[in-house]
Structure formats: C-alpha cells, structure tokens
PDB file of N, CA and C in Angstrom:
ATOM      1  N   UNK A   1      30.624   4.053 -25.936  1.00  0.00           N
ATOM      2  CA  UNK A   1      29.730   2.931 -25.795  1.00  0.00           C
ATOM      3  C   UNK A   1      29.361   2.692 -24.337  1.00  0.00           C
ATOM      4  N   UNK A   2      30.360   2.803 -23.230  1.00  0.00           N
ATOM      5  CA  UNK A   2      30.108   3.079 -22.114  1.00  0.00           C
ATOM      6  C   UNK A   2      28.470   3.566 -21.443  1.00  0.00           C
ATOM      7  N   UNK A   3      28.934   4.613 -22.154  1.00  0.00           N
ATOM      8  CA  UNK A   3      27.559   5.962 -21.596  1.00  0.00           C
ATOM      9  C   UNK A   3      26.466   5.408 -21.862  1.00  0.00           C
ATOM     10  N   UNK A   4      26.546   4.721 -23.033  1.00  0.00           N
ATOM     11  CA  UNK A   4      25.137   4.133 -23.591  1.00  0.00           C
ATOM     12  C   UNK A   4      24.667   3.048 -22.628  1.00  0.00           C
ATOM     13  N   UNK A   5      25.402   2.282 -22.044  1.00  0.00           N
ATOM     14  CA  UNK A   5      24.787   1.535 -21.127  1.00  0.00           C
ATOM     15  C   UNK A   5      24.425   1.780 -19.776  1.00  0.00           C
ATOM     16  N   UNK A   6      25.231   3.219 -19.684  1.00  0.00           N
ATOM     17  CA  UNK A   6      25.196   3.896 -18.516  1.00  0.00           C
ATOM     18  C   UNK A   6      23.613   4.433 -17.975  1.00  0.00           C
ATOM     19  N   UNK A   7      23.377   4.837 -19.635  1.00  0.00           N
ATOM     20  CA  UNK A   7      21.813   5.594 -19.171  1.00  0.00           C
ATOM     21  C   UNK A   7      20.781   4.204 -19.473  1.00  0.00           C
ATOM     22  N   UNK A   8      21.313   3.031 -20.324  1.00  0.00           N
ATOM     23  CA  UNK A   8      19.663   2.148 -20.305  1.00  0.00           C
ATOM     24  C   UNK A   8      19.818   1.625 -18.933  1.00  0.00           C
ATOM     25  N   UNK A   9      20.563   1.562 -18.316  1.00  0.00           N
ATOM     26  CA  UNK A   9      21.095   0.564 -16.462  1.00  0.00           C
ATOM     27  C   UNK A   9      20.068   2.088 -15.882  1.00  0.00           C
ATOM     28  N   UNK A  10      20.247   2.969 -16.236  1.00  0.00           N
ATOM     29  CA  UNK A  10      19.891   4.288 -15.599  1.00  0.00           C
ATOM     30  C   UNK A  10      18.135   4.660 -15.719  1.00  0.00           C
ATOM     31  N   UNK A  11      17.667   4.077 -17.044  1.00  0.00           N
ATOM     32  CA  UNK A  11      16.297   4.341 -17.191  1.00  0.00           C
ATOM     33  C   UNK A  11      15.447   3.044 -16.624  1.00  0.00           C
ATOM     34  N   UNK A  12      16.250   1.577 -16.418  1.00  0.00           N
ATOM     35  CA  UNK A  12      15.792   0.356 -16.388  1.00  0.00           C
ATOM     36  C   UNK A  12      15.738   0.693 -14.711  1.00  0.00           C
ATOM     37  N   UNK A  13      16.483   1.051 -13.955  1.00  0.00           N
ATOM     38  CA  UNK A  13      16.599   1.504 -12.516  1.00  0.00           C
ATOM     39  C   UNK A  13      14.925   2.583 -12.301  1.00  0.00           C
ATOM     40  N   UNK A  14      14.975   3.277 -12.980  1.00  0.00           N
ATOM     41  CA  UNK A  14      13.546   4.432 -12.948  1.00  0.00           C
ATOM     42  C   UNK A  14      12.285   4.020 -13.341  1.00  0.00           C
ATOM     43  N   UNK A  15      12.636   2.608 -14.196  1.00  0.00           N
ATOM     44  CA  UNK A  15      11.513   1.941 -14.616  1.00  0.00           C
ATOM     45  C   UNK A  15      11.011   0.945 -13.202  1.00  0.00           C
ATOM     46  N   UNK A  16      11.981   0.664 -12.767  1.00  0.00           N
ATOM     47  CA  UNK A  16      11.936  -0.302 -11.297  1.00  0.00           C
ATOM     48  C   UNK A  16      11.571   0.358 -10.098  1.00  0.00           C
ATOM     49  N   UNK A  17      12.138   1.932 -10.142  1.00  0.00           N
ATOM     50  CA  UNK A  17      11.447   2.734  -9.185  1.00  0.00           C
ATOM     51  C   UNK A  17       9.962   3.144  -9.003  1.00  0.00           C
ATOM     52  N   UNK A  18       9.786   3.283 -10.189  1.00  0.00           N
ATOM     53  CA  UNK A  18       8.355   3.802 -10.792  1.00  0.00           C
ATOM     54  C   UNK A  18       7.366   2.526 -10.371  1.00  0.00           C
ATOM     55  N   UNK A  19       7.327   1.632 -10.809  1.00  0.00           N
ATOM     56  CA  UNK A  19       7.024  -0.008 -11.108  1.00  0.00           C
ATOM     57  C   UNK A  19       6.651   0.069  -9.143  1.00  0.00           C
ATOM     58  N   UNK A  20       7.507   0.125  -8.520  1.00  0.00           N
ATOM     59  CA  UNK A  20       7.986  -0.360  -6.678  1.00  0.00           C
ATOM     60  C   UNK A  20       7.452   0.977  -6.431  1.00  0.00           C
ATOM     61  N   UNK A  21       6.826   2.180  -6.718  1.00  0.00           N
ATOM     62  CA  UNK A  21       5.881   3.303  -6.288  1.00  0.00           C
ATOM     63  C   UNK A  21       4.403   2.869  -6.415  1.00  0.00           C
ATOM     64  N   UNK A  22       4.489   2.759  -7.409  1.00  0.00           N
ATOM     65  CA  UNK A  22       2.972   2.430  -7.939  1.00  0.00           C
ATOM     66  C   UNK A  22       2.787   0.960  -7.288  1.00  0.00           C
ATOM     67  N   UNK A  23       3.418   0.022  -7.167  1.00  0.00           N
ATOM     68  CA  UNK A  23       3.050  -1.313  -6.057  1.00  0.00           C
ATOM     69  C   UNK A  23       2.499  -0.878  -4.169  1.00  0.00           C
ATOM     70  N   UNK A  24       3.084  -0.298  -4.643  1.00  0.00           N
ATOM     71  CA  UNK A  24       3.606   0.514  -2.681  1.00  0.00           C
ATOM     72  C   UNK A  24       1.704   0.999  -2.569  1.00  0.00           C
ATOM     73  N   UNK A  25       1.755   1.726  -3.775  1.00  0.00           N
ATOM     74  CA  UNK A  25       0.116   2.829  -3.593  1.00  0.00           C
ATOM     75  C   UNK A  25      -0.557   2.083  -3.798  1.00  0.00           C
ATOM     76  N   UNK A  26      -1.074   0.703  -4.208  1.00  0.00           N
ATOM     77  CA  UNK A  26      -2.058   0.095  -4.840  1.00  0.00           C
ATOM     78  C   UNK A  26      -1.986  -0.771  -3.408  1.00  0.00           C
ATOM     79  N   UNK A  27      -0.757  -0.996  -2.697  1.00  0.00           N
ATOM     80  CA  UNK A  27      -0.849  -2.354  -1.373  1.00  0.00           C
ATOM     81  C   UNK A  27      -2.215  -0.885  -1.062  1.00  0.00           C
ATOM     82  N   UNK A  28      -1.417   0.160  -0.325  1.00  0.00           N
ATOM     83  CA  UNK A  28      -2.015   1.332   0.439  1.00  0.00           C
ATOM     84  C   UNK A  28      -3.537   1.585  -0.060  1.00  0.00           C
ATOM     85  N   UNK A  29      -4.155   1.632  -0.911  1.00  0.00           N
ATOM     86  CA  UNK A  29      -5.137   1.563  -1.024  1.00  0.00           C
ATOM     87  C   UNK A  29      -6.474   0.392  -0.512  1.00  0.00           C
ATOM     88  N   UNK A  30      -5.498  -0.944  -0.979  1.00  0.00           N
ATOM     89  CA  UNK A  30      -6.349  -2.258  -0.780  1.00  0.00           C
ATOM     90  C   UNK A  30      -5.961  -2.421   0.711  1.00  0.00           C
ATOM     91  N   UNK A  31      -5.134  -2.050   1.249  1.00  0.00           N
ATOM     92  CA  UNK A  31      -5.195  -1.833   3.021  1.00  0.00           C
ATOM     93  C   UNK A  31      -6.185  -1.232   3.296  1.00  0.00           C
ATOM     94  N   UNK A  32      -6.252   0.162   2.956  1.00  0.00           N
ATOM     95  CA  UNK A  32      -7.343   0.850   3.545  1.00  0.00           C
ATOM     96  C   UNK A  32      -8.793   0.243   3.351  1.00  0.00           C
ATOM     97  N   UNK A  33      -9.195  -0.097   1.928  1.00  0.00           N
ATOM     98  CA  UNK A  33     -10.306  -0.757   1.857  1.00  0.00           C
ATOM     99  C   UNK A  33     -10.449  -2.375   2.389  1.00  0.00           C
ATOM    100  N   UNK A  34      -9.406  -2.833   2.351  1.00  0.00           N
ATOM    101  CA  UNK A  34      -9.935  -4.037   3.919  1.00  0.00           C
ATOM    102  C   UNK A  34     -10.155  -3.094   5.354  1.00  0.00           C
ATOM    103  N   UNK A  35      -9.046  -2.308   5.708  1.00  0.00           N
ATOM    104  CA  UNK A  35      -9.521  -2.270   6.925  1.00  0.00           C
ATOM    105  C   UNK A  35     -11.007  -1.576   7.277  1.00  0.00           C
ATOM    106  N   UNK A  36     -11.226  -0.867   6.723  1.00  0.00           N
ATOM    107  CA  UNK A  36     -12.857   0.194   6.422  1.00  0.00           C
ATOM    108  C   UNK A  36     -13.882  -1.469   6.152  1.00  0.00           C
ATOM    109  N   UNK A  37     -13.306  -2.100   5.496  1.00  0.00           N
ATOM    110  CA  UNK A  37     -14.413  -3.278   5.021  1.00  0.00           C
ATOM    111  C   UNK A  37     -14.772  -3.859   6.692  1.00  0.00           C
ATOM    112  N   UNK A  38     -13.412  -4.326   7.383  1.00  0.00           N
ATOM    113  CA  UNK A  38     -13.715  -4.483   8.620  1.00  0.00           C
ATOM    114  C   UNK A  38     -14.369  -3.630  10.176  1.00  0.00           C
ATOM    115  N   UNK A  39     -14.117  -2.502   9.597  1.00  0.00           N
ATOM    116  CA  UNK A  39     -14.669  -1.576  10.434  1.00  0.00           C
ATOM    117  C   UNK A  39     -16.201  -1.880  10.574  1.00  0.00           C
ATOM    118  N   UNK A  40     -16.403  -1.782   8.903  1.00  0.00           N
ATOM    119  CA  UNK A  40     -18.105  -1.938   8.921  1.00  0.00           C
ATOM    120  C   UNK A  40     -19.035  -2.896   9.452  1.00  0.00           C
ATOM    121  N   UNK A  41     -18.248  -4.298   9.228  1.00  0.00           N
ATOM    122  CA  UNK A  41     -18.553  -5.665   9.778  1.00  0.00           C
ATOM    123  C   UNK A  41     -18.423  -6.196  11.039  1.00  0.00           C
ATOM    124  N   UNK A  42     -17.621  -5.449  11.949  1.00  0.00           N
ATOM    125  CA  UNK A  42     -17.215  -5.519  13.036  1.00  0.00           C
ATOM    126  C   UNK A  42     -18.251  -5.053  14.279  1.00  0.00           C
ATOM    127  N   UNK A  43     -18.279  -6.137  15.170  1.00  0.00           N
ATOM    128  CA  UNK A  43     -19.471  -5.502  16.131  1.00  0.00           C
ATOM    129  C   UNK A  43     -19.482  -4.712  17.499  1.00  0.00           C
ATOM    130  N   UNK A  44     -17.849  -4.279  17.515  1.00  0.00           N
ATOM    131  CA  UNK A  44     -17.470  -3.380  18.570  1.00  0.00           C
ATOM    132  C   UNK A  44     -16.465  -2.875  18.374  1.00  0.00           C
ATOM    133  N   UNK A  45     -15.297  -2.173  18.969  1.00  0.00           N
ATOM    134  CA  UNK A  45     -14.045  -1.644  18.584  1.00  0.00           C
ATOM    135  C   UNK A  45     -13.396  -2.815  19.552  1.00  0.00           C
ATOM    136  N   UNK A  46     -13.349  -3.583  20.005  1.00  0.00           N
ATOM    137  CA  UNK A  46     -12.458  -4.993  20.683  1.00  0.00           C
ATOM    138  C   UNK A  46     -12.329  -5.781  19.286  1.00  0.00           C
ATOM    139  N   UNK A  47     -13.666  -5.853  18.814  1.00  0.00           N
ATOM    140  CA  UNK A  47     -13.887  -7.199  17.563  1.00  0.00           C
ATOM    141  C   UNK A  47     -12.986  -6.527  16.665  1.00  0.00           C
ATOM    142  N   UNK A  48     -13.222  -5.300  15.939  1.00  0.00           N
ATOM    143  CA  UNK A  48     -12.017  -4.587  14.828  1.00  0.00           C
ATOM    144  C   UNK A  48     -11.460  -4.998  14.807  1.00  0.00           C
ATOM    145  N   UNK A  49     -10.629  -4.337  16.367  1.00  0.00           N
ATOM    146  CA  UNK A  49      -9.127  -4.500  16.289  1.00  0.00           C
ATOM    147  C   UNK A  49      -8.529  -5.489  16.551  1.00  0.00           C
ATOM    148  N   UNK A  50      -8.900  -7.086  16.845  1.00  0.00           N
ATOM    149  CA  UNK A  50      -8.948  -8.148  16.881  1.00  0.00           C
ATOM    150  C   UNK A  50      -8.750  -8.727  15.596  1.00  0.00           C
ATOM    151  N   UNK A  51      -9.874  -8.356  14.627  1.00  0.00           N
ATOM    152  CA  UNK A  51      -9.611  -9.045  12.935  1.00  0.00           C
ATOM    153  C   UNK A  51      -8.887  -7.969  12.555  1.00  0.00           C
ATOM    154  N   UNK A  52      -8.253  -6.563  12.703  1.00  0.00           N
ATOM    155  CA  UNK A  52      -7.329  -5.885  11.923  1.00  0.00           C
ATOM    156  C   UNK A  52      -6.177  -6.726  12.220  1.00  0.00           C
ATOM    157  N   UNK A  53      -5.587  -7.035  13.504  1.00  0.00           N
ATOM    158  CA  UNK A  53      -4.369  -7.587  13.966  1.00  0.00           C
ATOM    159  C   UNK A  53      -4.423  -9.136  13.248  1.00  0.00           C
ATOM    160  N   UNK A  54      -5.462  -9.663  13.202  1.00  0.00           N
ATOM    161  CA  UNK A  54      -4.966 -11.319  12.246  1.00  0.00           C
ATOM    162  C   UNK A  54      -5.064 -11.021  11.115  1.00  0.00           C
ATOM    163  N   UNK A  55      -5.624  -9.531  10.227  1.00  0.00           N
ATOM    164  CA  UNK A  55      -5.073  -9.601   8.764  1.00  0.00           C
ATOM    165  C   UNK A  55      -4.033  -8.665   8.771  1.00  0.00           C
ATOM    166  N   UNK A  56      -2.901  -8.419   9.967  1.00  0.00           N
ATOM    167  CA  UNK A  56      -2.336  -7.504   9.578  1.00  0.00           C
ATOM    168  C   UNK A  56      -2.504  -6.127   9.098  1.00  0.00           C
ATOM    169  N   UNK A  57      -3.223  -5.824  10.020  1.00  0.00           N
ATOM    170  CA  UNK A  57      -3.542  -4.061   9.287  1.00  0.00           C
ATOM    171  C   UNK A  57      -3.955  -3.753  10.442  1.00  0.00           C
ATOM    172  N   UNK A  58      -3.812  -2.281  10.258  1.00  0.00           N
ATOM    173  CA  UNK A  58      -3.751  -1.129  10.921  1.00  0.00           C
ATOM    174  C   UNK A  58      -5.279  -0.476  11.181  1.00  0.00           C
ATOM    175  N   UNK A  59      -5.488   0.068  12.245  1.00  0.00           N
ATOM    176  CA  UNK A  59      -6.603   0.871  11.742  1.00  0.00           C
ATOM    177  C   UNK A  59      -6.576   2.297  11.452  1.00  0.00           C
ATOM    178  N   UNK A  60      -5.356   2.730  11.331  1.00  0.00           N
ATOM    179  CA  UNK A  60      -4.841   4.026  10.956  1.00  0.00           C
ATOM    180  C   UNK A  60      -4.448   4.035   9.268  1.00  0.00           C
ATOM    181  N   UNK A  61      -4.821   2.506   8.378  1.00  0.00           N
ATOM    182  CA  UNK A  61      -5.032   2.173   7.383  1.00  0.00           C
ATOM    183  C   UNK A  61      -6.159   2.417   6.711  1.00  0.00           C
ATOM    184  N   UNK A  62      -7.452   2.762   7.084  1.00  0.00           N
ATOM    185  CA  UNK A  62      -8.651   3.197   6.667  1.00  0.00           C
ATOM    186  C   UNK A  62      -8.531   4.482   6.650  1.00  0.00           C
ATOM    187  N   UNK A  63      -7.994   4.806   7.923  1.00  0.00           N
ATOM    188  CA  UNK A  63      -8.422   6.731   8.124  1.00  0.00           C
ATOM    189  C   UNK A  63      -7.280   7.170   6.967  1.00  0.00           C
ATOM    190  N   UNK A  64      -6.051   6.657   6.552  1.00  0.00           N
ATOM    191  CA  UNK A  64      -5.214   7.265   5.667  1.00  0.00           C
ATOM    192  C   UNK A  64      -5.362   6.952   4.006  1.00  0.00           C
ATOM    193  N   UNK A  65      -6.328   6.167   3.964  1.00  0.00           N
ATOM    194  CA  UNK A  65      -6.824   5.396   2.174  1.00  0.00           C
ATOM    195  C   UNK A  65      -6.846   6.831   1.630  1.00  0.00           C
ATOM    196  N   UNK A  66      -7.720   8.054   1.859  1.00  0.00           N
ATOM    197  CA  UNK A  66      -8.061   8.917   0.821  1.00  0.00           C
ATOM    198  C   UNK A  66      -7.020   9.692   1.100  1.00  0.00           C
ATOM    199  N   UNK A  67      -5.543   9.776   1.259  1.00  0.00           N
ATOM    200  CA  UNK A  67      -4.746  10.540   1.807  1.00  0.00           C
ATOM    201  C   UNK A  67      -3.620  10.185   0.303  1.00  0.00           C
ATOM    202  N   UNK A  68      -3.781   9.065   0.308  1.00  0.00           N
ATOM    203  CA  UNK A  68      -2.693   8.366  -0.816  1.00  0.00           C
ATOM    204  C   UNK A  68      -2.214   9.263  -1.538  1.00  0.00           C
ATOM    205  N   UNK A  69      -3.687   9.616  -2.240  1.00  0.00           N
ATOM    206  CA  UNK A  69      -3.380  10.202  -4.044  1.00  0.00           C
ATOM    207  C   UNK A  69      -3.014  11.631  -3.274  1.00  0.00           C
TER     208      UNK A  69
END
C-alpha cells in the first residue's frame, strides 16, 4: 500500500512540474511581447529602456520571445 502512494505523491509532483514549465513559458512569451510592444512605441533607445526598467523587463526579452519554443 506504501508504493501506491509512493507513485500518486510521484505523478502529483510531475503534474506540478509540468503545470510550473508551462507557467515559466507563457510569463516568457508575454515578456517578450511587452517588451517588442515597447520597442515599437518608444521614441529613442533612452525612452525603451526607461519604460522596460519600470515594467520590469529586459530588452534581451524581445530578442529571446521566438527562442522559447
């Protein structure tokens, strides 16, 4: 009876891994498409990197979006 709880603790763990992968890639995506959103709107490379730093992002967050998958 042991074992049996051994592997649902064991698949419920892979379900949580899986679950915390796929969160991780979906932040990484919607990073990249804010920061590219700001790139576009932005009226110099001072202004960018000015609104990347108050939303927290990178601008090495755009150039890596199509890198994800």
């Amino acid at each position: 009876m042991t074992w049996a709880r051994e592997a649902g603790a064991a698949r419920e763990q892979g379900s949580f891994a899986e679950a915390r992968s796929n969160g991780l890639i979906h932040e990484a995506i919607q990073s990249g498409r804010a920061a590219r959103t700001v790139a576009d709107h932005a009226y110099d490379a001072v202004d960018c990197e000015e609104l990347l730093a108050m939303l927290g992002l990178k601008a090495a967050d755009g150039k890596n979006a199509d890198r994800v998958f």
